[in-house]
PDB file of N, CA and C in Angstrom:
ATOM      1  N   UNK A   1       8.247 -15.514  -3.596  1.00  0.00           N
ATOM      2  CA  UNK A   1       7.510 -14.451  -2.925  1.00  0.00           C
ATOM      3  C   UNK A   1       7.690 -13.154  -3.718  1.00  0.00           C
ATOM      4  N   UNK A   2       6.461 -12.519  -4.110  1.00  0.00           N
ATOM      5  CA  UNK A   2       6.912 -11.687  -4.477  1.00  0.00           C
ATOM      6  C   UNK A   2       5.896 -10.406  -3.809  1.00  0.00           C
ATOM      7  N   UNK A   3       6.729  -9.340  -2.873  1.00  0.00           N
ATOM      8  CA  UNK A   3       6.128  -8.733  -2.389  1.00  0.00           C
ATOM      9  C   UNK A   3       4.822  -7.451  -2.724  1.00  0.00           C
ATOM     10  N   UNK A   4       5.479  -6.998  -4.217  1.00  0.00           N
ATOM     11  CA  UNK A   4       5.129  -6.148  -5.192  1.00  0.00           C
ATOM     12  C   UNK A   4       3.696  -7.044  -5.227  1.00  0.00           C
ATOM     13  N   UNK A   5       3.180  -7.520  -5.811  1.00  0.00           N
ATOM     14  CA  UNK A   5       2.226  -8.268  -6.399  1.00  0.00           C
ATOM     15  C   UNK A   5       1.228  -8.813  -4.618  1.00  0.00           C
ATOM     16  N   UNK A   6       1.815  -9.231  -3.800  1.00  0.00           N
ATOM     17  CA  UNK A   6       1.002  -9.670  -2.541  1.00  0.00           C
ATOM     18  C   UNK A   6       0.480  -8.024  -2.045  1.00  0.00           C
ATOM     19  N   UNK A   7       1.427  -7.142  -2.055  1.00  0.00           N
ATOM     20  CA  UNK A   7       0.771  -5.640  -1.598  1.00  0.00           C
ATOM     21  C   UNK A   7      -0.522  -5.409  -2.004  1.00  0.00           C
ATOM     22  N   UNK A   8      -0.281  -5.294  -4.205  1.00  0.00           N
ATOM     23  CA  UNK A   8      -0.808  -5.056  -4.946  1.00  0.00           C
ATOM     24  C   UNK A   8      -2.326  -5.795  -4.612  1.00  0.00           C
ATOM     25  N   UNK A   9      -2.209  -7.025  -4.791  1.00  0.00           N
ATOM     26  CA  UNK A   9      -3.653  -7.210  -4.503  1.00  0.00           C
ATOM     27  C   UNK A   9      -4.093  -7.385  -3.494  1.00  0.00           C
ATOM     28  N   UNK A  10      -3.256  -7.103  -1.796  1.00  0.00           N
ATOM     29  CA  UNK A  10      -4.365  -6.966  -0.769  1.00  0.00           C
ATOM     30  C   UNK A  10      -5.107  -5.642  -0.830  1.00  0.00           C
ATOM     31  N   UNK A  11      -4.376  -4.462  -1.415  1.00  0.00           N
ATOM     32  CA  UNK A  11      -5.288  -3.308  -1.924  1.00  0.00           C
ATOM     33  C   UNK A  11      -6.170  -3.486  -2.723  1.00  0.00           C
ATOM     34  N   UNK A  12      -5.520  -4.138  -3.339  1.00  0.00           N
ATOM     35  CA  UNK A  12      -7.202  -4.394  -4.728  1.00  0.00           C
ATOM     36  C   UNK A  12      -8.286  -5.369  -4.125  1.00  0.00           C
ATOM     37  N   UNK A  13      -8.120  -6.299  -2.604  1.00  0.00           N
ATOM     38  CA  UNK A  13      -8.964  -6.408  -2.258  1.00  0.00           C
ATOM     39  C   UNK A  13      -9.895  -5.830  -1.467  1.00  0.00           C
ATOM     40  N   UNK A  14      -9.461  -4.696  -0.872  1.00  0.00           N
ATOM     41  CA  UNK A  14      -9.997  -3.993   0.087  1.00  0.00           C
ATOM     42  C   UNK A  14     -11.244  -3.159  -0.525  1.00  0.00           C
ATOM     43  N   UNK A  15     -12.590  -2.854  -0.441  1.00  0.00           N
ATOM     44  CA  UNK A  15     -13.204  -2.218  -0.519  1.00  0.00           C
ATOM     45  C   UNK A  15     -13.107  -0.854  -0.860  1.00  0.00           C
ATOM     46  N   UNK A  16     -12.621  -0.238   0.077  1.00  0.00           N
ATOM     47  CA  UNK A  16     -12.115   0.850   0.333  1.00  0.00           C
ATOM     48  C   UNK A  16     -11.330   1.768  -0.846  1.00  0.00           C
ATOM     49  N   UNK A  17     -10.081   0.976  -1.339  1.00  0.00           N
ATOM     50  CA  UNK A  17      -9.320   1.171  -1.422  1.00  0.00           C
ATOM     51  C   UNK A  17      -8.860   0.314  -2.957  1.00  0.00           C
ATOM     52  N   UNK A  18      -9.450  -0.069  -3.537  1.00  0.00           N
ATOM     53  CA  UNK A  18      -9.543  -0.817  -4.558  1.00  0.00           C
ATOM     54  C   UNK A  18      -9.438   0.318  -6.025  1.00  0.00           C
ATOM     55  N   UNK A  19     -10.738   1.362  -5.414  1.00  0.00           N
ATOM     56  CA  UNK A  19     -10.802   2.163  -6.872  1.00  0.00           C
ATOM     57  C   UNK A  19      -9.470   3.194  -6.833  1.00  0.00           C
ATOM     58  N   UNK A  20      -8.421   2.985  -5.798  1.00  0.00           N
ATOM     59  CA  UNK A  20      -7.479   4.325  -5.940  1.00  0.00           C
ATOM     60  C   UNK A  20      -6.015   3.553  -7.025  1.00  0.00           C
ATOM     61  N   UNK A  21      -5.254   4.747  -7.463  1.00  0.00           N
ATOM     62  CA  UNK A  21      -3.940   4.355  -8.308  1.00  0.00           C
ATOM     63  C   UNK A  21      -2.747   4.160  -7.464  1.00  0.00           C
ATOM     64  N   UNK A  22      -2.649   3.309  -6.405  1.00  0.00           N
ATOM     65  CA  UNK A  22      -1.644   2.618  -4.917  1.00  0.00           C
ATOM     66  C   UNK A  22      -0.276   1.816  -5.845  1.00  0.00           C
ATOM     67  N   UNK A  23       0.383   2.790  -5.864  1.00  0.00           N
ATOM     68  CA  UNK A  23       1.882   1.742  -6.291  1.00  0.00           C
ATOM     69  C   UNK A  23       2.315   0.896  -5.258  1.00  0.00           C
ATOM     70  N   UNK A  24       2.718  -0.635  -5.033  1.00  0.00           N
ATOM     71  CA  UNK A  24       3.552  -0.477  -4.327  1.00  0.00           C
ATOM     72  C   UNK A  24       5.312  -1.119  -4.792  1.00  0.00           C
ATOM     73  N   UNK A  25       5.575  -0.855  -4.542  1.00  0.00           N
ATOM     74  CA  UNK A  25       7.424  -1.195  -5.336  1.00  0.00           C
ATOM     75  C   UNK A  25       8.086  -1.833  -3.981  1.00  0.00           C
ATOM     76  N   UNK A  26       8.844  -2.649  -4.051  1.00  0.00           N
ATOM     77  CA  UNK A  26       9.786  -3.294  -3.087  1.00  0.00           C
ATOM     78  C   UNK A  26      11.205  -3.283  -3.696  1.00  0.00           C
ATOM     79  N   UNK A  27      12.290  -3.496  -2.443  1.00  0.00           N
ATOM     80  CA  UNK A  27      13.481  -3.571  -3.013  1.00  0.00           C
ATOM     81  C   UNK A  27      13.660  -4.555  -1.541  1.00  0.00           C
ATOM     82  N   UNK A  28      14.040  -6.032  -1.815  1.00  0.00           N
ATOM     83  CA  UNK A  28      14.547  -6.538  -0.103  1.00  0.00           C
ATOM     84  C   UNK A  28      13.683  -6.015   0.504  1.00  0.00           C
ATOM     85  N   UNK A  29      12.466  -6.001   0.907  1.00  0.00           N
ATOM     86  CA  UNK A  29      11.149  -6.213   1.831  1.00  0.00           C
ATOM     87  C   UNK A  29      11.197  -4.479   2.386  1.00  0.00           C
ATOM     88  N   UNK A  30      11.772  -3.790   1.564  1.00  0.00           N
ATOM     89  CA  UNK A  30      11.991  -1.981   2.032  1.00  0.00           C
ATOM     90  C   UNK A  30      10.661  -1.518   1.168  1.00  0.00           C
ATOM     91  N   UNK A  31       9.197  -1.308   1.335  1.00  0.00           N
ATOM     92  CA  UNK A  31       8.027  -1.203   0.729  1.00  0.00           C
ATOM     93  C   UNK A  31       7.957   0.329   0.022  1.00  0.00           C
ATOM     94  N   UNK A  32       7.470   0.993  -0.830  1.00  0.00           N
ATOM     95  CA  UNK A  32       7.627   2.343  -1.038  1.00  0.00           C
ATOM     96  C   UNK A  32       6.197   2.375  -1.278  1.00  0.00           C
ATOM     97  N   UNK A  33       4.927   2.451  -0.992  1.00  0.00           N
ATOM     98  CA  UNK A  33       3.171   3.116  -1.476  1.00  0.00           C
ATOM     99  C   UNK A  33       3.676   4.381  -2.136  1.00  0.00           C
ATOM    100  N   UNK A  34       3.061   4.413  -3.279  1.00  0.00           N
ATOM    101  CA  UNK A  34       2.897   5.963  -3.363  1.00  0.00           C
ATOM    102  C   UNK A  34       1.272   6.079  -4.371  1.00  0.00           C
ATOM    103  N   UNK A  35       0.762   7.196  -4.094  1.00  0.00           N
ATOM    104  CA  UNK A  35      -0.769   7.102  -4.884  1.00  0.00           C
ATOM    105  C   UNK A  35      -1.336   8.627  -3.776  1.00  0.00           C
ATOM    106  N   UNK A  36      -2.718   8.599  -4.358  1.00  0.00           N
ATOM    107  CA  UNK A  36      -3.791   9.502  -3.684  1.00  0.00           C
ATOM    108  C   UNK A  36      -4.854   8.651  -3.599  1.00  0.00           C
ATOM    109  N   UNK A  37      -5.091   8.779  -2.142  1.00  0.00           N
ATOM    110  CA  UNK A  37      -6.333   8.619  -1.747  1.00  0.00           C
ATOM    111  C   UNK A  37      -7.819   9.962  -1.066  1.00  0.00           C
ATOM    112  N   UNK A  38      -8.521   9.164  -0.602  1.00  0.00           N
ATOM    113  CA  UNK A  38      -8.972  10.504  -0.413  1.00  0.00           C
ATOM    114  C   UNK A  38      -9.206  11.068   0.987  1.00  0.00           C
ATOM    115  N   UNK A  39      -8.762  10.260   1.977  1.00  0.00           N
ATOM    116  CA  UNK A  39      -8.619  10.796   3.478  1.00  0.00           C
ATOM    117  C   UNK A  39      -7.481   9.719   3.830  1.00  0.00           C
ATOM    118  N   UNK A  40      -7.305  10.542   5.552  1.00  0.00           N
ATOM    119  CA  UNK A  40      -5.822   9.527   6.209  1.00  0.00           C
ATOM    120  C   UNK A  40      -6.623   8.254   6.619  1.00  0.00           C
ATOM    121  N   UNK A  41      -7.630   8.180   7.103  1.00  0.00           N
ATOM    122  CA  UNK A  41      -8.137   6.754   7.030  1.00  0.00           C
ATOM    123  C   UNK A  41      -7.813   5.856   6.076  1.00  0.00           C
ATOM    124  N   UNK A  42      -7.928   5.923   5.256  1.00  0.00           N
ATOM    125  CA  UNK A  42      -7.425   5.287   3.600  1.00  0.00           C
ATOM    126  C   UNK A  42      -5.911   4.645   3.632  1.00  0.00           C
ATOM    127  N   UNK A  43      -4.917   6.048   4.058  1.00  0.00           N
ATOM    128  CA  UNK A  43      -3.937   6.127   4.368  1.00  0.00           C
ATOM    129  C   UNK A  43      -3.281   4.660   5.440  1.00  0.00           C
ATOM    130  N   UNK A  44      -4.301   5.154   6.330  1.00  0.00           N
ATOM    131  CA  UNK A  44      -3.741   3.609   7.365  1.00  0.00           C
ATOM    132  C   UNK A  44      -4.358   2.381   7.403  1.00  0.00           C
ATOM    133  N   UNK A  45      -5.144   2.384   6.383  1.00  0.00           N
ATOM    134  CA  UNK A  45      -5.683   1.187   5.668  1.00  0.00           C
ATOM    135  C   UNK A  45      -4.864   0.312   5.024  1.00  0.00           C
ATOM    136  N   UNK A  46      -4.099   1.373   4.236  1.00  0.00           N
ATOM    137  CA  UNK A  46      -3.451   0.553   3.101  1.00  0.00           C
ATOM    138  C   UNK A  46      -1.877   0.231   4.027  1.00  0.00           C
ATOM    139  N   UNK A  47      -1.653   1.378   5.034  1.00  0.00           N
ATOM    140  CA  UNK A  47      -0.420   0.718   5.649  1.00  0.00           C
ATOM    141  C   UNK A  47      -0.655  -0.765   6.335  1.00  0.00           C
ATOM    142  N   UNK A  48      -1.338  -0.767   7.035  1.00  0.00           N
ATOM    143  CA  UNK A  48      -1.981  -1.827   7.603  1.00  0.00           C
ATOM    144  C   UNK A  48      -1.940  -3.086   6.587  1.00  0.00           C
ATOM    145  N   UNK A  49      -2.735  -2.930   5.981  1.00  0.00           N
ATOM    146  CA  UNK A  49      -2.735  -4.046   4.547  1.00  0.00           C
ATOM    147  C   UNK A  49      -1.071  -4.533   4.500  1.00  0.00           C
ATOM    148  N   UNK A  50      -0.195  -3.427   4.275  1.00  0.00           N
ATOM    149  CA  UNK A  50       0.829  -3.430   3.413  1.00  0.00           C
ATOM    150  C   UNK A  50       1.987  -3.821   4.635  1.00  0.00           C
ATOM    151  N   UNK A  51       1.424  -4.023   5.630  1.00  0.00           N
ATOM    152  CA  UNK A  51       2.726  -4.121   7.142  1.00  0.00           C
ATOM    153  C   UNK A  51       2.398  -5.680   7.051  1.00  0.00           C
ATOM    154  N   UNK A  52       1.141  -6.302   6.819  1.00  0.00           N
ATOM    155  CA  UNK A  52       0.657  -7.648   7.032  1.00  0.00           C
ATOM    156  C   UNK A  52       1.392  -8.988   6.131  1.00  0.00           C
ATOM    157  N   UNK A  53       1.979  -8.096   4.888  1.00  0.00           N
ATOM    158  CA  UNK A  53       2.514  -9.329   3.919  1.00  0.00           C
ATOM    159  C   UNK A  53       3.615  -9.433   4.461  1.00  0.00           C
ATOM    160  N   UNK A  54       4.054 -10.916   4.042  1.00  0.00           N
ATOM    161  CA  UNK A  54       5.209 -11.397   4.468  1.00  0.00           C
ATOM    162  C   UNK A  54       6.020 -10.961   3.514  1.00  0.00           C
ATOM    163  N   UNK A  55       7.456 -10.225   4.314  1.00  0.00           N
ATOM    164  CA  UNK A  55       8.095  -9.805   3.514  1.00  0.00           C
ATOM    165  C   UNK A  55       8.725  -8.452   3.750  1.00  0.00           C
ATOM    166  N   UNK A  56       7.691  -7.848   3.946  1.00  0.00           N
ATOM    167  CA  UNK A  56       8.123  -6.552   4.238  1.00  0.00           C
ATOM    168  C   UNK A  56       8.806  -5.928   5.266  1.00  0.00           C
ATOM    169  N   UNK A  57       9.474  -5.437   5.631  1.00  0.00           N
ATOM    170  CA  UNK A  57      10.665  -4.653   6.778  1.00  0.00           C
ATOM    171  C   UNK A  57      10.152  -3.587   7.032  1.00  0.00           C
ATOM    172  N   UNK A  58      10.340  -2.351   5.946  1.00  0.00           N
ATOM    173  CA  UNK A  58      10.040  -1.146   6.133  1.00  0.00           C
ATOM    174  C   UNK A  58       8.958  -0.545   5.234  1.00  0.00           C
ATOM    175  N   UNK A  59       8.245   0.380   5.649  1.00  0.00           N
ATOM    176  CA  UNK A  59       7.291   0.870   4.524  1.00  0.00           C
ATOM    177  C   UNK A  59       7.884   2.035   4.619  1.00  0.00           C
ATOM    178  N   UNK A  60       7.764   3.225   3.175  1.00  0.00           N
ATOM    179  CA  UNK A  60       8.531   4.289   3.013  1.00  0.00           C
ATOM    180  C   UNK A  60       6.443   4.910   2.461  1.00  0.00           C
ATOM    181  N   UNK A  61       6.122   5.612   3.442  1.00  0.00           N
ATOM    182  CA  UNK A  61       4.448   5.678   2.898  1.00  0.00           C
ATOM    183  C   UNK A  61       4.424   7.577   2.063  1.00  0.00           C
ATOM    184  N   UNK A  62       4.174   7.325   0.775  1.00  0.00           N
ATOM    185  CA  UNK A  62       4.647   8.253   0.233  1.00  0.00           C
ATOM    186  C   UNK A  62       2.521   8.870  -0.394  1.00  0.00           C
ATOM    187  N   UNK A  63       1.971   8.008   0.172  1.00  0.00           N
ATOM    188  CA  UNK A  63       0.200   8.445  -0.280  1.00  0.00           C
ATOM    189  C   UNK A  63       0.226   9.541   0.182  1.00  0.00           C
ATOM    190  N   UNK A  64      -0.881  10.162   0.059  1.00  0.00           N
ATOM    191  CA  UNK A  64      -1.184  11.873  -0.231  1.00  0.00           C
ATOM    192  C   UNK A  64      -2.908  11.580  -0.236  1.00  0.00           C
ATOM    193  N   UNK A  65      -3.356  12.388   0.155  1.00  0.00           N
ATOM    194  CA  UNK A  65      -4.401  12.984   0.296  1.00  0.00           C
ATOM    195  C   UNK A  65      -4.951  14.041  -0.701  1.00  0.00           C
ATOM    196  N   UNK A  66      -5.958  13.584  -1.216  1.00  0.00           N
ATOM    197  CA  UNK A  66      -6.696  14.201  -2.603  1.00  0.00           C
ATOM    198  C   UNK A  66      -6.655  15.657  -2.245  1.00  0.00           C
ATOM    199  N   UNK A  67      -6.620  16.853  -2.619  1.00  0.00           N
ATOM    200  CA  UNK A  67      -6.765  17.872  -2.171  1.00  0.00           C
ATOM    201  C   UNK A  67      -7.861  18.609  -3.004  1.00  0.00           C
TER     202      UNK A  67
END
């Protein structure tokens, strides 16, 4: 299992959320996102996505909003 890589491409499948630069890094299922998107919708898109893989415990959601 590797959580890094299952994050990675449920973002890259999403529509939405495909064209943005979405890290996600794991340590023991502790998730860290970090990137810009361009609204909080986006935002709880990708949490959502990223709460769904197996694996994950905690998300640390570090996205930002384009300004």
């Amino acid at each position: 299992m590797n959580i890094n890589q299952d994050v990675t491409t449920a973002l890259l499948a999403d529509n939405e959320l495909k064209h943005f630069d979405i890290t996600a890094v794991s340590t023991k299922g502790d998730l860290r996102l970090t990137g810009e998107v361009d609204n909080q919708s986006q935002i709880n898109q990708a949490l959502l996505l990223a709460e769904a893989v197996t694996g994950v415990k905690t998300i640390h959601n570090e996205l930002t909003v384009k300004r």
